[in-house]
N, C-alpha and C. Protein backbone atom coordinates (compact mmCIF):
# COMPACT_ATOMS: atom_id res chain seq x y z
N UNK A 1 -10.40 19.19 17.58
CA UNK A 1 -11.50 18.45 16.97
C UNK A 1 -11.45 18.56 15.45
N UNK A 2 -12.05 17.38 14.61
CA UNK A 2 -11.90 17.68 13.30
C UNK A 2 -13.48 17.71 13.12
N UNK A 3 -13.85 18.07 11.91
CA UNK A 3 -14.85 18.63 11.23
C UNK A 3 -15.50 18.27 9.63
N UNK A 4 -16.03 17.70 8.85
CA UNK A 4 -16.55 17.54 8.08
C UNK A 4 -17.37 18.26 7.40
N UNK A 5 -17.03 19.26 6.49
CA UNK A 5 -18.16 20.31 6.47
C UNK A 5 -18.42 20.26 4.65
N UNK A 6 -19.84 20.68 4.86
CA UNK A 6 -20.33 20.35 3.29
C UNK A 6 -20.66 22.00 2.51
N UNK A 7 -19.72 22.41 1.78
CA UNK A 7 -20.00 23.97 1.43
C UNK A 7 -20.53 24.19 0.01
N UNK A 8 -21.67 24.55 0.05
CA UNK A 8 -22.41 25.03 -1.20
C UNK A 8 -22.74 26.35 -0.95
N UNK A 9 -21.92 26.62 -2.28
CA UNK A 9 -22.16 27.99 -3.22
C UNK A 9 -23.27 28.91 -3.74
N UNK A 10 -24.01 29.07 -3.96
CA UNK A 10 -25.13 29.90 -4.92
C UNK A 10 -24.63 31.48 -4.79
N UNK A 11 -23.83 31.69 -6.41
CA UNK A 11 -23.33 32.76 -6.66
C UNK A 11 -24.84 33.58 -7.74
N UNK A 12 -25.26 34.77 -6.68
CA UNK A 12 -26.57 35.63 -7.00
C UNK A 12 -26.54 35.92 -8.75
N UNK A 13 -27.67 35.54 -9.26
CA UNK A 13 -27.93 36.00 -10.70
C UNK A 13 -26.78 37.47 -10.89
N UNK A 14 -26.99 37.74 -11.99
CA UNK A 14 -26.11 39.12 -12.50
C UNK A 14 -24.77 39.22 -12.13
N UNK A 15 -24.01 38.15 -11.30
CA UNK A 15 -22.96 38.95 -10.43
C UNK A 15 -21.74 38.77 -11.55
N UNK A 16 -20.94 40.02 -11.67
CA UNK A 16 -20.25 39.92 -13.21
C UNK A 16 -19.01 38.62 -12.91
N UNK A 17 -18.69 38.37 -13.79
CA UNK A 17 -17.74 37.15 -13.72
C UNK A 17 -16.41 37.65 -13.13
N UNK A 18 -16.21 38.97 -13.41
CA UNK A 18 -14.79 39.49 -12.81
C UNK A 18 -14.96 39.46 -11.36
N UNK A 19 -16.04 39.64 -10.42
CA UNK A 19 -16.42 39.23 -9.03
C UNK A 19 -16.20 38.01 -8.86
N UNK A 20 -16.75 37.42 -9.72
CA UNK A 20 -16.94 36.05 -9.42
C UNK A 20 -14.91 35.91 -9.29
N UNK A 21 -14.44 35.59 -10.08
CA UNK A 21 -13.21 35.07 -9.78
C UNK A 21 -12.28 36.23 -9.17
N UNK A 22 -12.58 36.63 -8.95
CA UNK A 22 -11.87 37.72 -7.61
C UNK A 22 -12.39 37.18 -6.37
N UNK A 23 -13.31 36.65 -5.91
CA UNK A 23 -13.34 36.02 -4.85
C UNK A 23 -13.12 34.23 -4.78
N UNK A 24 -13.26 33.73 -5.55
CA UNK A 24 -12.31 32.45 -6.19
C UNK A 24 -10.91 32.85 -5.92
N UNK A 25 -10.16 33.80 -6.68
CA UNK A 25 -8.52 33.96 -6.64
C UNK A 25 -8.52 34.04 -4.74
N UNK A 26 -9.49 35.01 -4.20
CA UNK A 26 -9.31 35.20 -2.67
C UNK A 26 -9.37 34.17 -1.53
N UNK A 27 -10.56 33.29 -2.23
CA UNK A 27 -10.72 31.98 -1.40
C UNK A 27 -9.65 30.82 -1.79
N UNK A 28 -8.87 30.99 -2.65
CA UNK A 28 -8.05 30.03 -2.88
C UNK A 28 -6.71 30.58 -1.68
N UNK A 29 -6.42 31.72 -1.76
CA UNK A 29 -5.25 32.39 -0.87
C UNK A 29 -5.59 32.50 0.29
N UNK A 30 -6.69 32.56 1.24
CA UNK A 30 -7.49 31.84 2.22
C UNK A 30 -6.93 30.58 2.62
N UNK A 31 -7.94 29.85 1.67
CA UNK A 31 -7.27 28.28 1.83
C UNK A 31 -6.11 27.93 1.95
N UNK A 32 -5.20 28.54 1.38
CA UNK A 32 -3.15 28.52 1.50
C UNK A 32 -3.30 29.01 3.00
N UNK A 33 -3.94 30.28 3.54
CA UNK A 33 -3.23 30.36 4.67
C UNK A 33 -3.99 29.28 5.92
N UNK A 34 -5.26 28.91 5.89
CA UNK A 34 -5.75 28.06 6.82
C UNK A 34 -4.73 26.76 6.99
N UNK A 35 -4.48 25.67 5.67
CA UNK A 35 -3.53 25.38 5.55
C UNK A 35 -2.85 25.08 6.42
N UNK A 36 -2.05 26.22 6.44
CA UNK A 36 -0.57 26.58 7.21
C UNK A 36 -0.90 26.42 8.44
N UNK A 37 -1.97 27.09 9.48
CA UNK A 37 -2.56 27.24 10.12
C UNK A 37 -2.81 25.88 10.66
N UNK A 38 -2.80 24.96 10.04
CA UNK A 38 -3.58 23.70 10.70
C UNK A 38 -5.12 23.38 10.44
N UNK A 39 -5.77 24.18 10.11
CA UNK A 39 -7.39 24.05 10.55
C UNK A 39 -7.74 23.87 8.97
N UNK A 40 -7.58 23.84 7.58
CA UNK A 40 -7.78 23.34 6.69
C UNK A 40 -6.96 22.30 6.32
N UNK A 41 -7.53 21.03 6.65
CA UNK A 41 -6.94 19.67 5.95
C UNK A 41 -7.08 19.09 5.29
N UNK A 42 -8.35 18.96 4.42
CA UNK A 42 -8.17 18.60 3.18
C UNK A 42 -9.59 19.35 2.39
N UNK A 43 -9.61 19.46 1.04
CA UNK A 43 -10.80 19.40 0.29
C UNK A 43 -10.72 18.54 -0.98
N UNK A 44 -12.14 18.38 -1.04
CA UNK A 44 -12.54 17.39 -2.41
C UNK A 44 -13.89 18.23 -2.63
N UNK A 45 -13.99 17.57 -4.21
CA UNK A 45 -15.40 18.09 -5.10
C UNK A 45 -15.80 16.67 -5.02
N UNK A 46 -16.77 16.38 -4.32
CA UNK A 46 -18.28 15.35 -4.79
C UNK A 46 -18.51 15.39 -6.23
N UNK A 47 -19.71 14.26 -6.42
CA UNK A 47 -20.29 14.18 -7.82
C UNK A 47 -21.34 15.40 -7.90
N UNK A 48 -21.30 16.58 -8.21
CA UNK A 48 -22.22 17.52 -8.73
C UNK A 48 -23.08 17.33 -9.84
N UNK A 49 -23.99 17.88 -10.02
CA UNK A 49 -25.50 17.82 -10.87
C UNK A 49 -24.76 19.31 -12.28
N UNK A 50 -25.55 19.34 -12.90
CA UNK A 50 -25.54 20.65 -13.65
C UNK A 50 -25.43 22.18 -12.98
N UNK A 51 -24.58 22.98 -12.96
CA UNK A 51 -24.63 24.37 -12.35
C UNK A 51 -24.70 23.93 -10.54
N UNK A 52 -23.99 22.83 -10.29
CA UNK A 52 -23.99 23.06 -8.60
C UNK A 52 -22.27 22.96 -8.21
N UNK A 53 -22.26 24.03 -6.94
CA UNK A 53 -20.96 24.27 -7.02
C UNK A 53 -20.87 23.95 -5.32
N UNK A 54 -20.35 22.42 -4.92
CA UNK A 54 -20.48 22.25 -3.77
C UNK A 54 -18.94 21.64 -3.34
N UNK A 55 -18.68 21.48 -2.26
CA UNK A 55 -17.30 21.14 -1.86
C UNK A 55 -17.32 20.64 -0.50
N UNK A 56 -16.71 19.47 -0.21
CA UNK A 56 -15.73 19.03 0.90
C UNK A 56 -15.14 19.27 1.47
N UNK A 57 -15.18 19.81 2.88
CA UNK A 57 -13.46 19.94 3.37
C UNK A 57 -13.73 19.41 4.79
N UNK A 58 -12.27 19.32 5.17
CA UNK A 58 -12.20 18.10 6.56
C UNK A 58 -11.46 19.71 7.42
N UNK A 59 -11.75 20.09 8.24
CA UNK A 59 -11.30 21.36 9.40
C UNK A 59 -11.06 21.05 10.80
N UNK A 60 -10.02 21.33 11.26
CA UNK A 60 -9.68 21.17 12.57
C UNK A 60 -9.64 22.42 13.08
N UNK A 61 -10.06 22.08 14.64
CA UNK A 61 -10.83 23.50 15.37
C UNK A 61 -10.65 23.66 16.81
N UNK A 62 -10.48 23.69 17.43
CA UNK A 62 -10.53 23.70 19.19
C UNK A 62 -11.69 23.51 19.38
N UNK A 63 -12.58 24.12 18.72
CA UNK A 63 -13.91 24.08 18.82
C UNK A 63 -14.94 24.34 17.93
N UNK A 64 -16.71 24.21 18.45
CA UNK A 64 -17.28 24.74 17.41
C UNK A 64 -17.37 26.35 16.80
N UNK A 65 -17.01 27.43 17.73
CA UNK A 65 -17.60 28.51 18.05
C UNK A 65 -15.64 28.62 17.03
N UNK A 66 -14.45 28.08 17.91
CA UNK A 66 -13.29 28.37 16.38
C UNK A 66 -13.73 27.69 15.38
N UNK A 67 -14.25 27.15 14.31
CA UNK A 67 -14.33 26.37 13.62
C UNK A 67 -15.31 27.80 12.88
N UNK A 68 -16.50 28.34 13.51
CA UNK A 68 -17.23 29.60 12.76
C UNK A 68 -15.85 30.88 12.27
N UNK A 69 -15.52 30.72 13.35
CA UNK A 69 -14.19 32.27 13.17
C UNK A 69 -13.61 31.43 11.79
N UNK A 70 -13.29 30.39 11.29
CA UNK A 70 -12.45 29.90 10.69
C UNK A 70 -13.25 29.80 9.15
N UNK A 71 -14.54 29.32 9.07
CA UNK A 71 -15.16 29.47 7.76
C UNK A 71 -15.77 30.75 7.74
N UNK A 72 -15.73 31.73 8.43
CA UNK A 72 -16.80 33.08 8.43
C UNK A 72 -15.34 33.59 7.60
N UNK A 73 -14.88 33.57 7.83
CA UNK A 73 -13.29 34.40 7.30
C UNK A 73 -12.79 33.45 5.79
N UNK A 74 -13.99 33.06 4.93
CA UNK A 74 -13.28 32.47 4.04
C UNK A 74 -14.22 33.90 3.60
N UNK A 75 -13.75 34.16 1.89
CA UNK A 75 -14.24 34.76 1.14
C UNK A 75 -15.62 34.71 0.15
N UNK A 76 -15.49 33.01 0.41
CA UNK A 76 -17.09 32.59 -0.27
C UNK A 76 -17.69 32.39 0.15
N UNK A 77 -17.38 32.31 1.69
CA UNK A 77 -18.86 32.63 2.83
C UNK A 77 -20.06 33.48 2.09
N UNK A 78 -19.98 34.49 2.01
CA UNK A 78 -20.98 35.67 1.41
C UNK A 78 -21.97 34.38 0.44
N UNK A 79 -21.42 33.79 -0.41
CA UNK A 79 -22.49 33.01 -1.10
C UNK A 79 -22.97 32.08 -0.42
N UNK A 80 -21.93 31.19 0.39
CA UNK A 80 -21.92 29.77 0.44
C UNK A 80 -23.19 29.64 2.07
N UNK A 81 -23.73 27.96 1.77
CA UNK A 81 -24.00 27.72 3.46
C UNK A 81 -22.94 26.46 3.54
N UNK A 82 -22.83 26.20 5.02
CA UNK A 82 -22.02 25.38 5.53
C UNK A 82 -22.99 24.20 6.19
N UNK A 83 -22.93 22.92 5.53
CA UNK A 83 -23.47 22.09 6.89
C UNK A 83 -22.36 21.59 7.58
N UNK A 84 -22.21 21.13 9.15
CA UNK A 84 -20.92 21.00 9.72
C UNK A 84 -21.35 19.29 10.46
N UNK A 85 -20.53 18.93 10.01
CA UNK A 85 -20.53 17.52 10.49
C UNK A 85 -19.42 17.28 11.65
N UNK A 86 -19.56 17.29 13.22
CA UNK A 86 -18.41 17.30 14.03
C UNK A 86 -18.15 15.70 14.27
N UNK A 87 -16.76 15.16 14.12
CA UNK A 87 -16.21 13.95 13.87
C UNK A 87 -15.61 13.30 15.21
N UNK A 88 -15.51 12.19 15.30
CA UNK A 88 -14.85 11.97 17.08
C UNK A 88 -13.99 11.16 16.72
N UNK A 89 -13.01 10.81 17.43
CA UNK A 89 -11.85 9.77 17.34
C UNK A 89 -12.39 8.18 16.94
N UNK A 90 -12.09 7.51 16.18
CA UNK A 90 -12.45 5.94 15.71
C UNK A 90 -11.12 5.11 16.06
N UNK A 91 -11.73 4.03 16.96
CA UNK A 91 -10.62 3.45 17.83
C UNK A 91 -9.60 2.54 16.68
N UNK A 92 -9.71 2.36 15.67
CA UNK A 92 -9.35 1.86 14.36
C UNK A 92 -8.51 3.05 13.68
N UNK A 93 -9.26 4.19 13.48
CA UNK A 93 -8.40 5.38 12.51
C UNK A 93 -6.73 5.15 12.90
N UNK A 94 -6.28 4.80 11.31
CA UNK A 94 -4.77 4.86 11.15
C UNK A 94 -4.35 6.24 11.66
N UNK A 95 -3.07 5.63 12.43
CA UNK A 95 -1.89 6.61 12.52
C UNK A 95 -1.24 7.43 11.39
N UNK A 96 -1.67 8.34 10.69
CA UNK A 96 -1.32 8.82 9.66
C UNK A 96 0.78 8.74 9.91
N UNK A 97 0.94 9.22 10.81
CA UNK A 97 2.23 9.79 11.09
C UNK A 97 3.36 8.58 11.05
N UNK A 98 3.18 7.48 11.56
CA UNK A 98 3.55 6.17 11.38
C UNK A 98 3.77 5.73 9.89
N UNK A 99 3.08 5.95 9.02
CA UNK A 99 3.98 5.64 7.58
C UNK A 99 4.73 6.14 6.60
N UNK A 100 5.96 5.48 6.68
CA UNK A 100 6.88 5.54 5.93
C UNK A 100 6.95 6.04 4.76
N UNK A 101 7.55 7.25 4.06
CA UNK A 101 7.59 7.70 2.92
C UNK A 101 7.00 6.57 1.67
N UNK A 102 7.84 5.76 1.80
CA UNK A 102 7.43 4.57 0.66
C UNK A 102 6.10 4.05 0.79
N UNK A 103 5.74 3.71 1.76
CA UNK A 103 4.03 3.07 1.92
C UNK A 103 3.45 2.83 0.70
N UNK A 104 2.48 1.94 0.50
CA UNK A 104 1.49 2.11 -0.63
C UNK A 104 0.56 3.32 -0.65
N UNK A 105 0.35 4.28 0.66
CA UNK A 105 -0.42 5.27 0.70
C UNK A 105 0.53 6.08 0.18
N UNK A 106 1.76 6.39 0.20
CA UNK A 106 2.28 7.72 -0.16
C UNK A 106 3.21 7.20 -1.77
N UNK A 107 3.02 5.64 -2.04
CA UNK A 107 3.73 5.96 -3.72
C UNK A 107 2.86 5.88 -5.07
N UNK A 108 1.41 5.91 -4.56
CA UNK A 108 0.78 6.31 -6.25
C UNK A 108 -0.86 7.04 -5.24
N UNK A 109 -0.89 7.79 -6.65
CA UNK A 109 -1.83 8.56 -5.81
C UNK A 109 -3.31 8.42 -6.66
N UNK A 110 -4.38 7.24 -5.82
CA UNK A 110 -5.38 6.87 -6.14
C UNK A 110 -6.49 7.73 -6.13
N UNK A 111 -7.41 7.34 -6.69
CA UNK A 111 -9.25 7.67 -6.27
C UNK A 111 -9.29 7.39 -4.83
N UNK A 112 -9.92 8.75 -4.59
CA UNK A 112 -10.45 9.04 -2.76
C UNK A 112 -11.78 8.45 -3.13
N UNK A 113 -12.52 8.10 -1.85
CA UNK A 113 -13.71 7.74 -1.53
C UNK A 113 -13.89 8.36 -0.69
N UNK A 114 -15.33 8.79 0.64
CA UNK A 114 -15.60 8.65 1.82
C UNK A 114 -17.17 7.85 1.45
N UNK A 115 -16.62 7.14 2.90
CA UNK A 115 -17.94 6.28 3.42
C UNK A 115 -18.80 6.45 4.60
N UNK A 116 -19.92 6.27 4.50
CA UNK A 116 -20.48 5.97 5.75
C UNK A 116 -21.25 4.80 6.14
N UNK A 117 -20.56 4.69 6.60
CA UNK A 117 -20.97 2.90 7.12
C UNK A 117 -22.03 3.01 9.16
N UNK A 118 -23.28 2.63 8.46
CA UNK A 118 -24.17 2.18 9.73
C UNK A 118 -24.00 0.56 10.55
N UNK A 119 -23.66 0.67 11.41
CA UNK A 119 -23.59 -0.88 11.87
C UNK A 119 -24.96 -0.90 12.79
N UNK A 120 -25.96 -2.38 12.49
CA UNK A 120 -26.79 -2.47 12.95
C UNK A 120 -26.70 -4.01 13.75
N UNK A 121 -26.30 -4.35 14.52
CA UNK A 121 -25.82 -6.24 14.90
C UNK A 121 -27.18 -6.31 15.19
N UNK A 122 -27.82 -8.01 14.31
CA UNK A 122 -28.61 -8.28 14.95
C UNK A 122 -29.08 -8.56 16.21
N UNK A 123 -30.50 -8.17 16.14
CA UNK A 123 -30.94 -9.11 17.87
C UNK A 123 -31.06 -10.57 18.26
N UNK A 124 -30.33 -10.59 19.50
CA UNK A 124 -30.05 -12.28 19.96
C UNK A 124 -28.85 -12.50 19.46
N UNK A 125 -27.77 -11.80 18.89
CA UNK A 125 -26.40 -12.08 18.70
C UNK A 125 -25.54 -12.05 19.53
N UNK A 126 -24.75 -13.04 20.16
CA UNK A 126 -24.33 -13.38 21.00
C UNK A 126 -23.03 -12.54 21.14
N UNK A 127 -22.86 -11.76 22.59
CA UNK A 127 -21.88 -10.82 22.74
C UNK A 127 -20.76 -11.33 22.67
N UNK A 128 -20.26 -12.59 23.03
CA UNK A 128 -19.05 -12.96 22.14
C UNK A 128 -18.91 -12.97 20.51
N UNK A 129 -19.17 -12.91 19.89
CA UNK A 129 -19.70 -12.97 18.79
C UNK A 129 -19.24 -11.78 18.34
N UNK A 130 -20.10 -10.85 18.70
CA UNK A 130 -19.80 -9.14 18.81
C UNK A 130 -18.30 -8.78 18.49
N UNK A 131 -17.62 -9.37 20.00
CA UNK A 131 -16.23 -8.75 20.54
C UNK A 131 -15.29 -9.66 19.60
N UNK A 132 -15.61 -10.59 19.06
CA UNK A 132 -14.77 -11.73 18.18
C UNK A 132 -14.85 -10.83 16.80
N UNK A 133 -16.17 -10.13 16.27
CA UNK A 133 -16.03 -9.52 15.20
C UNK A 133 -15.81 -7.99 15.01
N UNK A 134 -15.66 -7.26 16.08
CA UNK A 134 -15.02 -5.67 16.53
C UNK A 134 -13.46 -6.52 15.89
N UNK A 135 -12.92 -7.34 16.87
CA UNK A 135 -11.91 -7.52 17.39
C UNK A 135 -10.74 -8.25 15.62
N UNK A 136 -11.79 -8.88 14.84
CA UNK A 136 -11.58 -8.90 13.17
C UNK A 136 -11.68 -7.89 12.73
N UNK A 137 -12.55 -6.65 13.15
CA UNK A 137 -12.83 -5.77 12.17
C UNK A 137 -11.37 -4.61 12.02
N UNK A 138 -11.26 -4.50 13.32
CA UNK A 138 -9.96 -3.82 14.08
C UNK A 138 -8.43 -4.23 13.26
N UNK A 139 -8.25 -5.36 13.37
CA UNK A 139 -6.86 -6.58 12.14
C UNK A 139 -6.96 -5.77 10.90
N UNK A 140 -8.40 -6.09 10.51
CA UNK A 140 -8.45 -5.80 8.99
C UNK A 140 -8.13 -4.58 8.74
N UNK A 141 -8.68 -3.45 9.72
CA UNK A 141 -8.05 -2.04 9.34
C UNK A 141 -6.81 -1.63 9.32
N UNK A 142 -6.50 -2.47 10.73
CA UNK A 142 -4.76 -2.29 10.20
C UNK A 142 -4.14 -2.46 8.94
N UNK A 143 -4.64 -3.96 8.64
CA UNK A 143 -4.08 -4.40 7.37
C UNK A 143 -4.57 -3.62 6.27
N UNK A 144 -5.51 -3.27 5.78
CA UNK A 144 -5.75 -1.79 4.61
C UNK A 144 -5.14 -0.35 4.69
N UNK A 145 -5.01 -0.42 6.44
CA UNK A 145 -3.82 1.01 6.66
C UNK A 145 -2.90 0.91 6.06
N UNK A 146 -2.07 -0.50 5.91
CA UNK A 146 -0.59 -0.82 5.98
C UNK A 146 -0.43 -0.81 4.32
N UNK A 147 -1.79 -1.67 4.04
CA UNK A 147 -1.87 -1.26 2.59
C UNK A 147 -2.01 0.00 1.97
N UNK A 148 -2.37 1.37 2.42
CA UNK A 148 -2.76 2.43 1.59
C UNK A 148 -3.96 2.57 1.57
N UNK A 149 -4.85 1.74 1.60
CA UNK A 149 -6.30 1.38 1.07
C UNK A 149 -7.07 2.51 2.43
N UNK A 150 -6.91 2.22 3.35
CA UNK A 150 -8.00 3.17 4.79
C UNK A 150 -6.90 4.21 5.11
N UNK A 151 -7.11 5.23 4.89
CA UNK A 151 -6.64 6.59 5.32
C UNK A 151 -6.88 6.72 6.48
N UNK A 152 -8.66 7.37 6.65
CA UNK A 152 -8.90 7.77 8.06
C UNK A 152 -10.50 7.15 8.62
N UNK A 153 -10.34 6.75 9.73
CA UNK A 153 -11.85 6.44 10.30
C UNK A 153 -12.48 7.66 11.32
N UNK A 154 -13.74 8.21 11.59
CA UNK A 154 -14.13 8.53 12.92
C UNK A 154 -14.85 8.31 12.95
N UNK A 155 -16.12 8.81 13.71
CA UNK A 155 -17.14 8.44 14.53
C UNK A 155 -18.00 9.31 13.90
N UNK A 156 -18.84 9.09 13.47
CA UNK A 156 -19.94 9.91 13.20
C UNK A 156 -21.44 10.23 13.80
N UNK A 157 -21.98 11.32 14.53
CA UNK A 157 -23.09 11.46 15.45
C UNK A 157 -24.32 10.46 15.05
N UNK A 158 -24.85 9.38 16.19
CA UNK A 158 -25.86 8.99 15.99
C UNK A 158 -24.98 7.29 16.48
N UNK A 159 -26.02 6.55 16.81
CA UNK A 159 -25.52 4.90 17.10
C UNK A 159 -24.68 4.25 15.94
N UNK A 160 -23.78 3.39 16.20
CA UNK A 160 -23.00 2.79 15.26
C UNK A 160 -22.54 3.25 13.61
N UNK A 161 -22.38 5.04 13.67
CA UNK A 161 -22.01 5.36 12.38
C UNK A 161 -20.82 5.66 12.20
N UNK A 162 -19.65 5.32 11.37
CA UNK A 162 -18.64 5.65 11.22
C UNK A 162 -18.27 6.64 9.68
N UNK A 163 -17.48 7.40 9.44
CA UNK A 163 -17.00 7.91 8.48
C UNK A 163 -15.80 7.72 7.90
N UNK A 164 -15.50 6.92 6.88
CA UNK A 164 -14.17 6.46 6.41
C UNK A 164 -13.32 7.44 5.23
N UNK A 165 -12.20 7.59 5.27
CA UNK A 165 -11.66 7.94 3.78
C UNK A 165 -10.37 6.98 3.23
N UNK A 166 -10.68 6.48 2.18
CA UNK A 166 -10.29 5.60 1.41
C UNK A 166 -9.78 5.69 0.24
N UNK A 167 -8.59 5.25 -0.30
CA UNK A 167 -7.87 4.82 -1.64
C UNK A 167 -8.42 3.80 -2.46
N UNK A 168 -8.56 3.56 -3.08
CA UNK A 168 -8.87 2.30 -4.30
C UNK A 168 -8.47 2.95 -5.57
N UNK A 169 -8.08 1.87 -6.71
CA UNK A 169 -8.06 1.90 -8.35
C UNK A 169 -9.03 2.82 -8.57
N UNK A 170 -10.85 2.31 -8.22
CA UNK A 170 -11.36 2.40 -8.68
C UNK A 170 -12.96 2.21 -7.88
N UNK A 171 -14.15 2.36 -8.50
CA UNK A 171 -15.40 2.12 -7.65
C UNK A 171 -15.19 0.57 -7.64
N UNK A 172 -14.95 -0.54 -8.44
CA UNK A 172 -15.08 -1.99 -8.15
C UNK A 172 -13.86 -2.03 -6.96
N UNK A 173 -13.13 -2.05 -6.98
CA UNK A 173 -11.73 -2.25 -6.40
C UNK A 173 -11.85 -1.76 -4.70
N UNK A 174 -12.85 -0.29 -4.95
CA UNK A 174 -13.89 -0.31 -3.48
C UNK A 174 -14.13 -1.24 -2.54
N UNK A 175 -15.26 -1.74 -3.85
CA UNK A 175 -16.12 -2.78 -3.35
C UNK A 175 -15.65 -3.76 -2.93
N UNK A 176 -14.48 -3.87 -3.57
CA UNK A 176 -13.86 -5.85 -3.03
C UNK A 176 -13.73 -5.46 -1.73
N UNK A 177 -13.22 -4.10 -1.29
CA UNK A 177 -11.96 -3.77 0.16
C UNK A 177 -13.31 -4.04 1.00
N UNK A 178 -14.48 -3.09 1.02
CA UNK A 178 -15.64 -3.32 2.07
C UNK A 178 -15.90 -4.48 1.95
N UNK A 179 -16.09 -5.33 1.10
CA UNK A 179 -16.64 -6.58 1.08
C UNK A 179 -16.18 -7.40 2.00
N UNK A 180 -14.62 -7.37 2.35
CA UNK A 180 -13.62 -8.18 2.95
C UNK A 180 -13.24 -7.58 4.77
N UNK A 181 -14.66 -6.42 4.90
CA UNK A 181 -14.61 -6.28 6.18
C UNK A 181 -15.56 -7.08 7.05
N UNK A 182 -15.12 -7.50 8.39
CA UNK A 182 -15.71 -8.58 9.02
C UNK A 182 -16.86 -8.09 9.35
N UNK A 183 -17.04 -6.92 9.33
CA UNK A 183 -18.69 -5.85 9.99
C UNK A 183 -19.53 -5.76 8.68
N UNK A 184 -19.40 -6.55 7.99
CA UNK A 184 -20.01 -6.13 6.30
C UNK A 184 -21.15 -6.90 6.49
N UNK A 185 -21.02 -7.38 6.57
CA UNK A 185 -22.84 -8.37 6.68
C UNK A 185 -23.87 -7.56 7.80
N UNK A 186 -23.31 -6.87 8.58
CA UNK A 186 -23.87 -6.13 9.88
C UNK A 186 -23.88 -4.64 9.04
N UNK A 187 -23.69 -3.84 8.36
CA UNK A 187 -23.37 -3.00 7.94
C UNK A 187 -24.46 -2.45 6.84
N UNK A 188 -24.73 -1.13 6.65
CA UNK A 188 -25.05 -0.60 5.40
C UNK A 188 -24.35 0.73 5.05
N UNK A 189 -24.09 0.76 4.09
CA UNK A 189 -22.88 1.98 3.23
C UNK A 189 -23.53 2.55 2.41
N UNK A 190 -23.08 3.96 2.43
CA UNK A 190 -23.10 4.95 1.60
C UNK A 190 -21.48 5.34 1.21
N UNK A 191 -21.65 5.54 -0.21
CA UNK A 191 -20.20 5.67 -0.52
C UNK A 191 -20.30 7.29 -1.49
N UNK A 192 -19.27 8.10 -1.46
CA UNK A 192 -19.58 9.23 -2.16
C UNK A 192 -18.04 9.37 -2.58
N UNK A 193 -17.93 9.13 -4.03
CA UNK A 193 -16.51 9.31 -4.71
C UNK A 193 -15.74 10.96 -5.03
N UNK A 194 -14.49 11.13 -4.55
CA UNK A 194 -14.07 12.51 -4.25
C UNK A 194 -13.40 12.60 -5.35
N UNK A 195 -13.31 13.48 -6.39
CA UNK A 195 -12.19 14.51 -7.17
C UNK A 195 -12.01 15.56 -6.74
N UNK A 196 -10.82 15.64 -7.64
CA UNK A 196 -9.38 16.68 -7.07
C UNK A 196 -9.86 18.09 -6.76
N UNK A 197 -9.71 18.71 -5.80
CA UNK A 197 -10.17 20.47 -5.69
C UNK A 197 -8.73 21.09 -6.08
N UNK A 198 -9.01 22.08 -6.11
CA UNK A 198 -7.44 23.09 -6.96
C UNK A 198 -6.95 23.46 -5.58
N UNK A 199 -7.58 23.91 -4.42
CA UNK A 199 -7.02 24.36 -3.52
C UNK A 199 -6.87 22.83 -2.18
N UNK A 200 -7.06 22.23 -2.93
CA UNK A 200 -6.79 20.87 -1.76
C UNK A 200 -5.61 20.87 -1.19
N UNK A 201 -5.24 20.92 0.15
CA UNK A 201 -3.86 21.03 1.18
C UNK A 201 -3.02 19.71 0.17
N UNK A 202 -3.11 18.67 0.50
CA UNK A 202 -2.81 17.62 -0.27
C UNK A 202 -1.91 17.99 -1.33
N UNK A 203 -2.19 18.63 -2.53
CA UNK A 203 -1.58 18.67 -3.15
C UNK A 203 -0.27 19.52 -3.40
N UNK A 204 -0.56 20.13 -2.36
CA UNK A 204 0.90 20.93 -1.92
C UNK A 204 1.88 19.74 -1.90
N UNK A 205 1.81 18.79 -1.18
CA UNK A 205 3.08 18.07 -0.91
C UNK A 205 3.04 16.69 -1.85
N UNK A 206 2.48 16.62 -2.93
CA UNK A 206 2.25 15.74 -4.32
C UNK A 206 3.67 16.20 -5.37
């Protein structure tokens, strides 16, 4: 199973700075070995406020109860809380493994996004209708896979929510790609733009 988990920090008043990055240097060598391990797959830093120290990471787990053994054993546990977002297969999510060294995903390395996209189809919309626009929506992902542009889709808990991660230039360059999905008029998005973490798996192989 993969995992979505949102980790914020609050490092206690007084704590001397030489602590402080002694468990930074520890949680980074952590992160190298999860890694390896399989069960850390990626991290990103969100847009943070003044003095907030929060982070991204995507975790694969057998389960929920491995997935605790797996963040209880980081080093910034002691500060941090975890919210855990558990993710399900999206009948759309690209085949990561299927593209070719060259791809547009693997020869320049863009601005991440993740999205969450609610689909709400109106009432009295005719179930052909429906299966005619799944069945567009499905094409188009291919075609942004093939492009680089859609990384990964899943399922996110609750009716019609999905979770995307995405390439673009840029926030406009975003916008054109959702715009040009056939579920967009049916749809409402939340978009949250990712920069680089130091210990991101990713950049091992950059």
């Amino acid at each position: 199973m993969e995992y979505l988990v949102t980790m914020t920090t609050h490092v206690p008043d007084a704590t001397p700075a030489e602590a402080v990055q002694d468990i930074r240097g520890r949680e980074a060598a952590r992160s190298r070995d999860l890694a390896a391990q399989g069960h850390l797959l990626r991290l990103w830093r969100p847009p943070l406020q003044p003095a907030e120290w929060r982070t991204l990471g995507l975790f694969a787990a057998d389960d929920d109860a491995q997935l605790e053994k797996v963040l209880d054993s980081m080093p910034l546990r002691v500060w941090r809380t975890d919210q855990v977002t558990p993710l399900a297969p999206h009948p759309n999510d690209p085949d990561l493994e299927t593209r070719e060294p060259g791809s547009p995903a693997a020869a320049a390395w863009r601005s991440e996004f993740l999205t969450t996209f609610t689909v709400t189809v109106p009432d009295g919309t005719p179930a052909g209708e429906v299966a005619n626009t799944d069945a567009r929506e499905a094409d188009r992902a291919r075609d942004l896979a093939a492009q680089g542009h859609l990384l990964r889709l899943w399922r996110l808990p609750g009716p019609g929510r999905t979770l995307g991660l995405w390439h673009a230039d840029n926030a406009a360059g975003l916008q054109a790609i959702l715009a040009s999905l056939p579920l967009r008029a049916w749809m409402s998005v939340q978009i949250t733009p990712l920069t680089t973490h130091p210990s991101d798996p990713a950049l091992a192989g950059s």
